[in-house]
Protein backbone atom coordinates (compact mmCIF):
# COMPACT_ATOMS: atom_id res chain seq x y z
CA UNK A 1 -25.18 39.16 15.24
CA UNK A 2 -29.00 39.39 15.58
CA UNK A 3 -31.04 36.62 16.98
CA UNK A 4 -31.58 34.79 13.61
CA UNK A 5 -28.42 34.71 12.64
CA UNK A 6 -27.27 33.18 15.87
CA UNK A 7 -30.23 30.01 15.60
CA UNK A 8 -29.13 29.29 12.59
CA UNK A 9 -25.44 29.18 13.22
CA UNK A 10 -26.49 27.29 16.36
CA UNK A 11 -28.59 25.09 14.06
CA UNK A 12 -25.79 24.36 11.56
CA UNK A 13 -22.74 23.39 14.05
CA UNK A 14 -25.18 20.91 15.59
CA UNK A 15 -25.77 19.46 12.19
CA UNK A 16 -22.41 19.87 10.78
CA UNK A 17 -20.47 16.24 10.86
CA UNK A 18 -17.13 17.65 9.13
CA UNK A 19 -17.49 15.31 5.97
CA UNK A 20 -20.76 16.25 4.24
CA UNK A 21 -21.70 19.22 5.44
CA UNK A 22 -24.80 20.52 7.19
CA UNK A 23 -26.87 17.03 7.99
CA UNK A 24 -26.44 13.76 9.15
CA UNK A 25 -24.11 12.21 6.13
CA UNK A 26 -24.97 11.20 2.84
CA UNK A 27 -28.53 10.09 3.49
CA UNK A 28 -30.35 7.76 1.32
CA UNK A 29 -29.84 9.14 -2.21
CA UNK A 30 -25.79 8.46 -1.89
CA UNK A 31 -27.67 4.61 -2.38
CA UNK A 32 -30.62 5.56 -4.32
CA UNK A 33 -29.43 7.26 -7.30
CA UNK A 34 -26.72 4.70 -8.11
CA UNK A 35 -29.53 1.88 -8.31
CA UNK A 36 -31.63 3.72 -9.84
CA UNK A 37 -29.26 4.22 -12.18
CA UNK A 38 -28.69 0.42 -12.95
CA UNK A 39 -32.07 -0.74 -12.72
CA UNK A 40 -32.23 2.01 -15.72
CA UNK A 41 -28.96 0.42 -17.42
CA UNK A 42 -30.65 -3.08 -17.02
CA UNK A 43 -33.95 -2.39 -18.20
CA UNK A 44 -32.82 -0.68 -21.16
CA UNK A 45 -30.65 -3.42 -22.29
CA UNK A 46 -33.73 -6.15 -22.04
CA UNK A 47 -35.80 -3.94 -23.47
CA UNK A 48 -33.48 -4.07 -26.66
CA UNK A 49 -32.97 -7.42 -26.62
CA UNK A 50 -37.00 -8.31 -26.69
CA UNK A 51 -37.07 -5.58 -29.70
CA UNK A 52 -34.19 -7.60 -31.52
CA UNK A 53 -35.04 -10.87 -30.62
CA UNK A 54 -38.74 -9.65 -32.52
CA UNK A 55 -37.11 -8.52 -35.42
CA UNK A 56 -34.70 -11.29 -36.03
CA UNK A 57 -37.78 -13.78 -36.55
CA UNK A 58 -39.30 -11.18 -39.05
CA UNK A 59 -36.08 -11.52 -41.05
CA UNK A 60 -35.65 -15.04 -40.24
CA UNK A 61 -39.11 -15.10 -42.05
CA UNK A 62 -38.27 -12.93 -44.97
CA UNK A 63 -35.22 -15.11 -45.77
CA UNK A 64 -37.58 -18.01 -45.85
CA UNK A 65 -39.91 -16.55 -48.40
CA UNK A 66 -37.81 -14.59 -50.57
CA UNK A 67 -36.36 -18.43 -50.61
CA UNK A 68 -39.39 -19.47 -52.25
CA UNK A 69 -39.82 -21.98 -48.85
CA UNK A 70 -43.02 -20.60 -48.43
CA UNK A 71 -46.19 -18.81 -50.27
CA UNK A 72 -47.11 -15.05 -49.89
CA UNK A 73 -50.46 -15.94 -47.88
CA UNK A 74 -48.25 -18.19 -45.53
CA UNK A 75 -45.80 -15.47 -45.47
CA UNK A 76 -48.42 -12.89 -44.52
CA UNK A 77 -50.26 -15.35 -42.08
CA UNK A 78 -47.12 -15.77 -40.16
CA UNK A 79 -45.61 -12.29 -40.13
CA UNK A 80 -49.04 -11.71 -38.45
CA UNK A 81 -48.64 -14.25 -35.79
CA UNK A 82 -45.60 -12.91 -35.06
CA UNK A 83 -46.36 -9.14 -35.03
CA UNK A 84 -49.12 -10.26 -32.33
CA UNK A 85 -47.02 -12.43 -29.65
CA UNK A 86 -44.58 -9.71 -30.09
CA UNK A 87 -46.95 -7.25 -28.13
């Protein structure tokens, strides 16, 4: 075995812990990618709510108006109002 070989077959029993391998265990991604993975989940799912929650006061709206409840310039003003808070 020539000199390199031996380091790093020194270096690797030294490291090696039986479970995971060469290292010192799992190290921090064993905890990292799981919450990264439910921050991801949760900001996905508010993200959709905020889009639905905008949409159901557009339709809300049209409902309203195609009622005949309200003109087409209070229609338009308020479909505007909410197009702008939505943002």
């Amino acid at each position: 075995m020539n000199a390199l070989g031996a380091q790093t077959a020194l270096i690797l029993a030294d490291n090696w812990d039986g479970r995971y391998g060469p290292g010192w265990g799992p190290g921090p991604w064993f905890f990292l990618i799981p919450l990264a993975f439910w921050i991801a989940v949760v900001a996905v799912v508010v993200l959709a709510r905020r889009r639905w929650r905008g949409q159901h006061g557009e339709s809300t709206l049209r409902d309203v108006f195609a009622r005949g409840e309200i003109t087409e310039a209070e229609y338009r003003a308020r479909l505007a109002v909410l197009r702008e808070t939505r943002r």
